[in-house]
N, C-alpha and C. Protein backbone atom coordinates (compact mmCIF):
# COMPACT_ATOMS: atom_id res chain seq x y z
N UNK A 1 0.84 -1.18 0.00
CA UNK A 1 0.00 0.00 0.00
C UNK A 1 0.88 1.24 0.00
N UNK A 2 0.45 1.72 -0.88
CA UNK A 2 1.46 3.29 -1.13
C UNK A 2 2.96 3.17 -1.31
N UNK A 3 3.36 2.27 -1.41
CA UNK A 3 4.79 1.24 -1.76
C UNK A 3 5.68 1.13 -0.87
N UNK A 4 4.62 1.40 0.01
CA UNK A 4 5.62 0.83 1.44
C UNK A 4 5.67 -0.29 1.54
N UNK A 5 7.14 -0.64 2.31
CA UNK A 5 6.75 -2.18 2.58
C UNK A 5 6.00 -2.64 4.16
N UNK A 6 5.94 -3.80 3.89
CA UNK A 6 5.51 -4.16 5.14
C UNK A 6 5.28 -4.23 6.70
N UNK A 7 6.64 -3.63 6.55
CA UNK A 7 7.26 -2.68 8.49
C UNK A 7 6.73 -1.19 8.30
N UNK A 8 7.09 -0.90 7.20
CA UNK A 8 6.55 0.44 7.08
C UNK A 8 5.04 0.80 7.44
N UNK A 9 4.26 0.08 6.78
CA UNK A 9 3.36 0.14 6.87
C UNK A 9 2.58 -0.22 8.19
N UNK A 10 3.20 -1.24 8.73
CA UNK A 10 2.68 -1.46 10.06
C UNK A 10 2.97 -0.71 11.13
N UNK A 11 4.08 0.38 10.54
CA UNK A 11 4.53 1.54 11.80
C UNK A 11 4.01 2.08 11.46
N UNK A 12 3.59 3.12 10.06
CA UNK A 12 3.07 4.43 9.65
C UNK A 12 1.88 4.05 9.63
N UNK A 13 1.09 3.11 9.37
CA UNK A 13 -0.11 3.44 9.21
C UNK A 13 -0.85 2.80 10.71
N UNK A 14 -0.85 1.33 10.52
CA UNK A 14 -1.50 0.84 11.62
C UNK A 14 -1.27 0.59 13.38
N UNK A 15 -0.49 0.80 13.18
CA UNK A 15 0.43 1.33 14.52
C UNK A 15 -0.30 2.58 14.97
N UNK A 16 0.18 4.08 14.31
CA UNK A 16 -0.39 5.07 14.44
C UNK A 16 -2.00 4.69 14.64
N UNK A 17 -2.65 4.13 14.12
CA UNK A 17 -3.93 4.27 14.56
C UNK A 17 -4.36 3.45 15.63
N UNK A 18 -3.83 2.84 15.91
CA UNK A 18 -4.08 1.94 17.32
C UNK A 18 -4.01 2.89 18.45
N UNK A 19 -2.56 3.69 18.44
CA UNK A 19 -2.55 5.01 19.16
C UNK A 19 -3.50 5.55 19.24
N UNK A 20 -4.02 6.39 18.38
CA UNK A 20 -5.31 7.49 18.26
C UNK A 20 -6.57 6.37 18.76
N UNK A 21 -6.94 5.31 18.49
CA UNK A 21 -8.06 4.46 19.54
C UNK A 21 -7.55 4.40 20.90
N UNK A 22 -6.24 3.97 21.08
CA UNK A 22 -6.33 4.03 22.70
C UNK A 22 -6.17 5.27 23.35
N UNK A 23 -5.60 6.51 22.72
CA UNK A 23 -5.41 7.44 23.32
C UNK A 23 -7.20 8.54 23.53
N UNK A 24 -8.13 7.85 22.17
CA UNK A 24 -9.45 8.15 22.65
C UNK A 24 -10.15 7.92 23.31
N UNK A 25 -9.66 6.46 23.97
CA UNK A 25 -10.37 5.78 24.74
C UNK A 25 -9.90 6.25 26.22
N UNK A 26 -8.59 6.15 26.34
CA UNK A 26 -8.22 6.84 27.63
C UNK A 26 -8.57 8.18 27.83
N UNK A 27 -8.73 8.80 26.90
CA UNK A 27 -9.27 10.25 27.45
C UNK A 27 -10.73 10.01 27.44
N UNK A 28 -11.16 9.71 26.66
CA UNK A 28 -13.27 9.32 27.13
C UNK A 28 -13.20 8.70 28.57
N UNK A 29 -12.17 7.55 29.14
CA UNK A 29 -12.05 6.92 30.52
C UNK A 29 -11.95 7.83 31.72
N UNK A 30 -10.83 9.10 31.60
CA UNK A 30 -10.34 10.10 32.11
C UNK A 30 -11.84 11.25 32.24
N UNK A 31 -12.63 11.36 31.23
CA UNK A 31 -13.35 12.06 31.85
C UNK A 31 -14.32 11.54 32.34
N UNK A 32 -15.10 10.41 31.78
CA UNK A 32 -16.02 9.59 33.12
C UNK A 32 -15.59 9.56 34.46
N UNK A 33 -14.42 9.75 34.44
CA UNK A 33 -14.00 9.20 36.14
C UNK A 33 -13.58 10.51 36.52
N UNK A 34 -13.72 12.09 35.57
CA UNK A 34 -13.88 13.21 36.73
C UNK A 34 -15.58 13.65 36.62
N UNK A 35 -16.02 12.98 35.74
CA UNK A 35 -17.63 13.05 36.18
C UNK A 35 -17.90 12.20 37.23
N UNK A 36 -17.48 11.39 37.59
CA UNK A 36 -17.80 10.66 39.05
C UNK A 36 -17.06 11.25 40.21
N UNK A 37 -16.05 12.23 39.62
CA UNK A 37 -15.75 13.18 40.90
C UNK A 37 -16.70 14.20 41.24
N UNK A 38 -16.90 14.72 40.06
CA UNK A 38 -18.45 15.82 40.45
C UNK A 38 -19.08 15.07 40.45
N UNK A 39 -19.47 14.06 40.61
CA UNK A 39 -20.68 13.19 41.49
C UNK A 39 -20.67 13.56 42.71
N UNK A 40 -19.45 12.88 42.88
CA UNK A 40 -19.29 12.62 44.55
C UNK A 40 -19.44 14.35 45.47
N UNK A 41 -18.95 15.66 44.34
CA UNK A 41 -18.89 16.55 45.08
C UNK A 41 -20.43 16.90 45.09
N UNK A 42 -21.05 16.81 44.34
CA UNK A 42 -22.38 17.16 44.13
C UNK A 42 -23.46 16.88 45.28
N UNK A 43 -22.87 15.51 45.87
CA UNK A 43 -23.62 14.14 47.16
C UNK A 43 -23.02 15.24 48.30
N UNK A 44 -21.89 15.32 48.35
CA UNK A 44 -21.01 16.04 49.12
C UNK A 44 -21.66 17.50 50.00
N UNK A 45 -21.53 18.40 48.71
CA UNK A 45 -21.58 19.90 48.88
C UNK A 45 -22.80 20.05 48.57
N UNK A 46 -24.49 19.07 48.08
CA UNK A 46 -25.33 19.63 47.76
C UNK A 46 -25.38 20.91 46.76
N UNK A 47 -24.70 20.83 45.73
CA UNK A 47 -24.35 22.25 45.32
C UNK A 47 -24.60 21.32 44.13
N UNK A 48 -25.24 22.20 42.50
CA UNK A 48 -24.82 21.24 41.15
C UNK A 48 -23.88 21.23 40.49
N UNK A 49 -23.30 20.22 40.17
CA UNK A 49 -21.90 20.05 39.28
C UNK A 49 -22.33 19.69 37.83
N UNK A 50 -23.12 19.80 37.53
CA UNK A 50 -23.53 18.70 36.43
C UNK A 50 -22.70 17.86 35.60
N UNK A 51 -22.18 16.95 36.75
CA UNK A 51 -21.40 15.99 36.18
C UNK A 51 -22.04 14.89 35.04
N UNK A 52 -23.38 14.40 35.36
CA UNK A 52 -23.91 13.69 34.08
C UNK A 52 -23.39 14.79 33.12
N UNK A 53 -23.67 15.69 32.65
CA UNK A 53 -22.81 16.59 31.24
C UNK A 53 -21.58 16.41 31.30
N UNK A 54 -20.58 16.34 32.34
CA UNK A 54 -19.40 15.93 32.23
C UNK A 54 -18.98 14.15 31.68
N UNK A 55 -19.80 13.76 31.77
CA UNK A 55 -19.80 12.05 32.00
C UNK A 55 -20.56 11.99 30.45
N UNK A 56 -21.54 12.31 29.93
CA UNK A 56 -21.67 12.39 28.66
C UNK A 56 -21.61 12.98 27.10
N UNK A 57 -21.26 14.51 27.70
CA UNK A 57 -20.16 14.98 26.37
C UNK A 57 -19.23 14.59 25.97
N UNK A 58 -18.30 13.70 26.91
CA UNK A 58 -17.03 13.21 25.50
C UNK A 58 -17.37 12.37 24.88
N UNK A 59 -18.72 11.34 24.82
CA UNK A 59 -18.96 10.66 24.01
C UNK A 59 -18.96 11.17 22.40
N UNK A 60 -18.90 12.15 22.06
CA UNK A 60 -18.60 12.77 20.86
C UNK A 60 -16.97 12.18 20.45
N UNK A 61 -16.34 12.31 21.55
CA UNK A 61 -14.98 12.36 20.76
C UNK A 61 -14.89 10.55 20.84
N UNK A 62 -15.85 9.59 21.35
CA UNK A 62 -15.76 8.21 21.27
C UNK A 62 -15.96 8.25 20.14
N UNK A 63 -16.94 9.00 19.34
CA UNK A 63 -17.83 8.50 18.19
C UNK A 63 -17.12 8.81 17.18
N UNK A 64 -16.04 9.59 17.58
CA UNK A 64 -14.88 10.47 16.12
C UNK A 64 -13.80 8.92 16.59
N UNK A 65 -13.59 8.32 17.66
CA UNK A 65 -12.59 7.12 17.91
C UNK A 65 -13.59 5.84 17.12
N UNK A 66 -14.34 5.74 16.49
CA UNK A 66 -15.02 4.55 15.84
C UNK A 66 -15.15 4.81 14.57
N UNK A 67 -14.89 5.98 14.02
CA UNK A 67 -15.65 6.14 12.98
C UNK A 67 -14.04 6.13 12.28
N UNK A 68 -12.84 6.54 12.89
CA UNK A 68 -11.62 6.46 12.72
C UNK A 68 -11.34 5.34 12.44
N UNK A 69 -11.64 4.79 13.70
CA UNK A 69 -11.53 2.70 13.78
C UNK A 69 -11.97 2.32 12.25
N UNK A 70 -13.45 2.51 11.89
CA UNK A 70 -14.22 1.67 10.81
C UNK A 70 -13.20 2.48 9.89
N UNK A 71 -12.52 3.63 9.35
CA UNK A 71 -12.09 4.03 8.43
C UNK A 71 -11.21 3.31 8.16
N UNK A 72 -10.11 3.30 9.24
CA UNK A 72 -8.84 2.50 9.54
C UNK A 72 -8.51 1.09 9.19
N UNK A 73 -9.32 0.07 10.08
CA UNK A 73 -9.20 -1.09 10.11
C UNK A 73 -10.01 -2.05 8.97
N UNK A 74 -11.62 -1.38 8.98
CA UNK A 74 -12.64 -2.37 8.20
C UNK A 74 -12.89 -1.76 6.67
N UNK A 75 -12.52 -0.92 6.78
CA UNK A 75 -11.94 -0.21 4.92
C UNK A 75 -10.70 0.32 4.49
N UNK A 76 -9.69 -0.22 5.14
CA UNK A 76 -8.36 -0.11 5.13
C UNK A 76 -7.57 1.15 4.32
N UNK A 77 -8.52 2.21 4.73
CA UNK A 77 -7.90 3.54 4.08
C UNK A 77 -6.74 4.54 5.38
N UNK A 78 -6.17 5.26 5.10
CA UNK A 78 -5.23 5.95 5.58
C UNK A 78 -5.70 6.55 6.18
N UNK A 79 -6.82 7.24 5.55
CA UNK A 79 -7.81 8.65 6.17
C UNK A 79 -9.24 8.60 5.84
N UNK A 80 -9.78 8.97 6.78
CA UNK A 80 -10.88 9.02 6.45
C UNK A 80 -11.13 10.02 5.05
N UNK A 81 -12.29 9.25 4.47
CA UNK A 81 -13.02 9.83 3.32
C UNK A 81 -13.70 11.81 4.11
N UNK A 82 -14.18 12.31 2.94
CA UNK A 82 -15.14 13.68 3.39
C UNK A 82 -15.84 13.56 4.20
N UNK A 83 -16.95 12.55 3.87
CA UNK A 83 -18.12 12.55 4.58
C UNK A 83 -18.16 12.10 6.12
N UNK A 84 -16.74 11.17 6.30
CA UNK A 84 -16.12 10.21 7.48
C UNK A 84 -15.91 11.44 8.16
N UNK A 85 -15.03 12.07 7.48
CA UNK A 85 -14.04 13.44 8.10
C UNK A 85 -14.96 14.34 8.69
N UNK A 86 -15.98 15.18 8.19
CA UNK A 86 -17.25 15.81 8.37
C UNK A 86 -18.11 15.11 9.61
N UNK A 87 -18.60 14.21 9.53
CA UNK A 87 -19.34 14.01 10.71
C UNK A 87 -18.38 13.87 11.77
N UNK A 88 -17.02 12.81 12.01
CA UNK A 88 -15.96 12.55 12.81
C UNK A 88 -15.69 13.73 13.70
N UNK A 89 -15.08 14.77 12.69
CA UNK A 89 -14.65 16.30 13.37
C UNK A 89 -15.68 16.70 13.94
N UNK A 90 -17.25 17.07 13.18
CA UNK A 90 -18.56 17.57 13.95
C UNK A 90 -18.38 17.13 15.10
N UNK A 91 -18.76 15.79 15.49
CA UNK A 91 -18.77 15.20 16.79
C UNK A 91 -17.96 15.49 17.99
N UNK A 92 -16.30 15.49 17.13
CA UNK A 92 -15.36 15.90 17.81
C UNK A 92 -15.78 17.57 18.73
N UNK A 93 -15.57 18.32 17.62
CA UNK A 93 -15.95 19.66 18.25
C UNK A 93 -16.78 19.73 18.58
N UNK A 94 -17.89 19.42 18.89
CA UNK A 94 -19.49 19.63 19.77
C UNK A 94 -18.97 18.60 20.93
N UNK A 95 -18.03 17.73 20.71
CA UNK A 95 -17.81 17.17 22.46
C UNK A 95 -17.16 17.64 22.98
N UNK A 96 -15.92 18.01 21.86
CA UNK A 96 -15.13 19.42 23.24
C UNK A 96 -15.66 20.51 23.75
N UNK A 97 -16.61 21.42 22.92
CA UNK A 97 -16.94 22.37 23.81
C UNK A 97 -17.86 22.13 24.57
N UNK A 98 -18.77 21.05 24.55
CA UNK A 98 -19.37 20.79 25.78
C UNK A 98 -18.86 20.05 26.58
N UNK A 99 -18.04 19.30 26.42
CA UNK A 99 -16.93 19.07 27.86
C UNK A 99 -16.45 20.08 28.29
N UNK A 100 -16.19 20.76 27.64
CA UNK A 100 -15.47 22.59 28.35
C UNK A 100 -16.59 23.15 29.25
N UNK A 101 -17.34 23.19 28.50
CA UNK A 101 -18.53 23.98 29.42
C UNK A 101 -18.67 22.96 30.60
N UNK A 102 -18.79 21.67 30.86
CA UNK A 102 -19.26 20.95 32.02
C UNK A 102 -17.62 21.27 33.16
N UNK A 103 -17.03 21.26 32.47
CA UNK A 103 -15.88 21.13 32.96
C UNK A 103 -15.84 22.37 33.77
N UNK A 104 -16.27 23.59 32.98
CA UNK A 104 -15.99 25.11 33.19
C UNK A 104 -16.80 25.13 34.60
N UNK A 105 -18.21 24.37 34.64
CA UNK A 105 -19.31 24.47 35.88
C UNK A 105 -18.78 24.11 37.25
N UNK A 106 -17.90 22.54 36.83
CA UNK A 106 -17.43 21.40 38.07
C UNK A 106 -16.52 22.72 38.50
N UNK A 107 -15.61 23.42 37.61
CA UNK A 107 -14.56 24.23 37.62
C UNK A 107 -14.63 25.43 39.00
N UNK A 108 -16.01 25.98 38.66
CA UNK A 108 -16.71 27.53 39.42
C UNK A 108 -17.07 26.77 40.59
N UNK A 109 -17.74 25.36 41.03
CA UNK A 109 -18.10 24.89 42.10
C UNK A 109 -16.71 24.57 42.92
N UNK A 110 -15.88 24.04 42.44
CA UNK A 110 -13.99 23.81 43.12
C UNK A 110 -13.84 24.74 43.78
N UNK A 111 -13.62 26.37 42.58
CA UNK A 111 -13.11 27.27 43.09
C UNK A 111 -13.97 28.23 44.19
N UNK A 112 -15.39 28.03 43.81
CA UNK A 112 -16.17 28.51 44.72
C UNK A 112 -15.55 27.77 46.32
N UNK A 113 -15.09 26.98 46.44
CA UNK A 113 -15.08 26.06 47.54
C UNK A 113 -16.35 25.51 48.21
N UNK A 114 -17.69 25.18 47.98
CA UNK A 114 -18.66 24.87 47.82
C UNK A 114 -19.66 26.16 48.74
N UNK A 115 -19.11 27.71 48.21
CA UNK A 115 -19.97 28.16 48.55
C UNK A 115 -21.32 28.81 47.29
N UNK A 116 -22.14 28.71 47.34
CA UNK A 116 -23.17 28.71 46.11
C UNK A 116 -23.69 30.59 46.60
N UNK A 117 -22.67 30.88 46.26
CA UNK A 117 -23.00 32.54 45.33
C UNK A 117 -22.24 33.09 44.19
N UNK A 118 -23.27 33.88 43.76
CA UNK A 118 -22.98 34.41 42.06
C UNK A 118 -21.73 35.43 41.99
N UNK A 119 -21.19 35.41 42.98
CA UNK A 119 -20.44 36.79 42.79
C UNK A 119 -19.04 36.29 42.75
């Protein structure tokens, strides 16, 4: 493929993408488990964290780690096609900034030190 040989290819191409699945997967892991920290502060401080939004916005960037996968592995292309690329990235960016924003909330409740005023 692309006249690489065989090592080549298993470093440059499929190698690299094994990376980008586990490194999506560990970061989707990484933020479930600080949405179960604003759980716990939420039980805690009675105050809202809205950690469920923390715990289910990065599923966007899972869905850009599968759609990579199916590009990768089960149609053995380099890169995703347009249409792959287009929805993949969408997903991507609508899960980061709403992980930002959940993140930004858990963020104001920390620094608040669980006192609940606007100022």
């Amino acid at each position: 493929m692309f006249g690489l040989n065989p090592f080549e290819e298993l470093l440059y191409i499929k190698i690299s993408n094994y990376f980008l699945i586990g490194g999506i997967f560990l970061l989707w892991i990484g933020f479930l488990l600080l949405g179960n920290i604003a759980r716990k502060f939420e039980i805690v401080l009675r105050i809202p964290t809205r950690w469920f939004f923390i715990m289910i916005a990065p599923t966007g960037i899972f869905v850009y780690g599968i759609i990579a996968l199916y590009s990768s592995i089960f149609k053995q292309m380099v890169k995703m096609n347009i249409n792959q690329s287009f929805i993949a990235y969408f997903f991507f960016l609508l899960s980061g900034l709403l992980t930002f924003l959940g993140v930004l909330q858990f963020w104001g409740v920390i620094k608040r030190g669980g006192k609940w005023d606007l100022t």
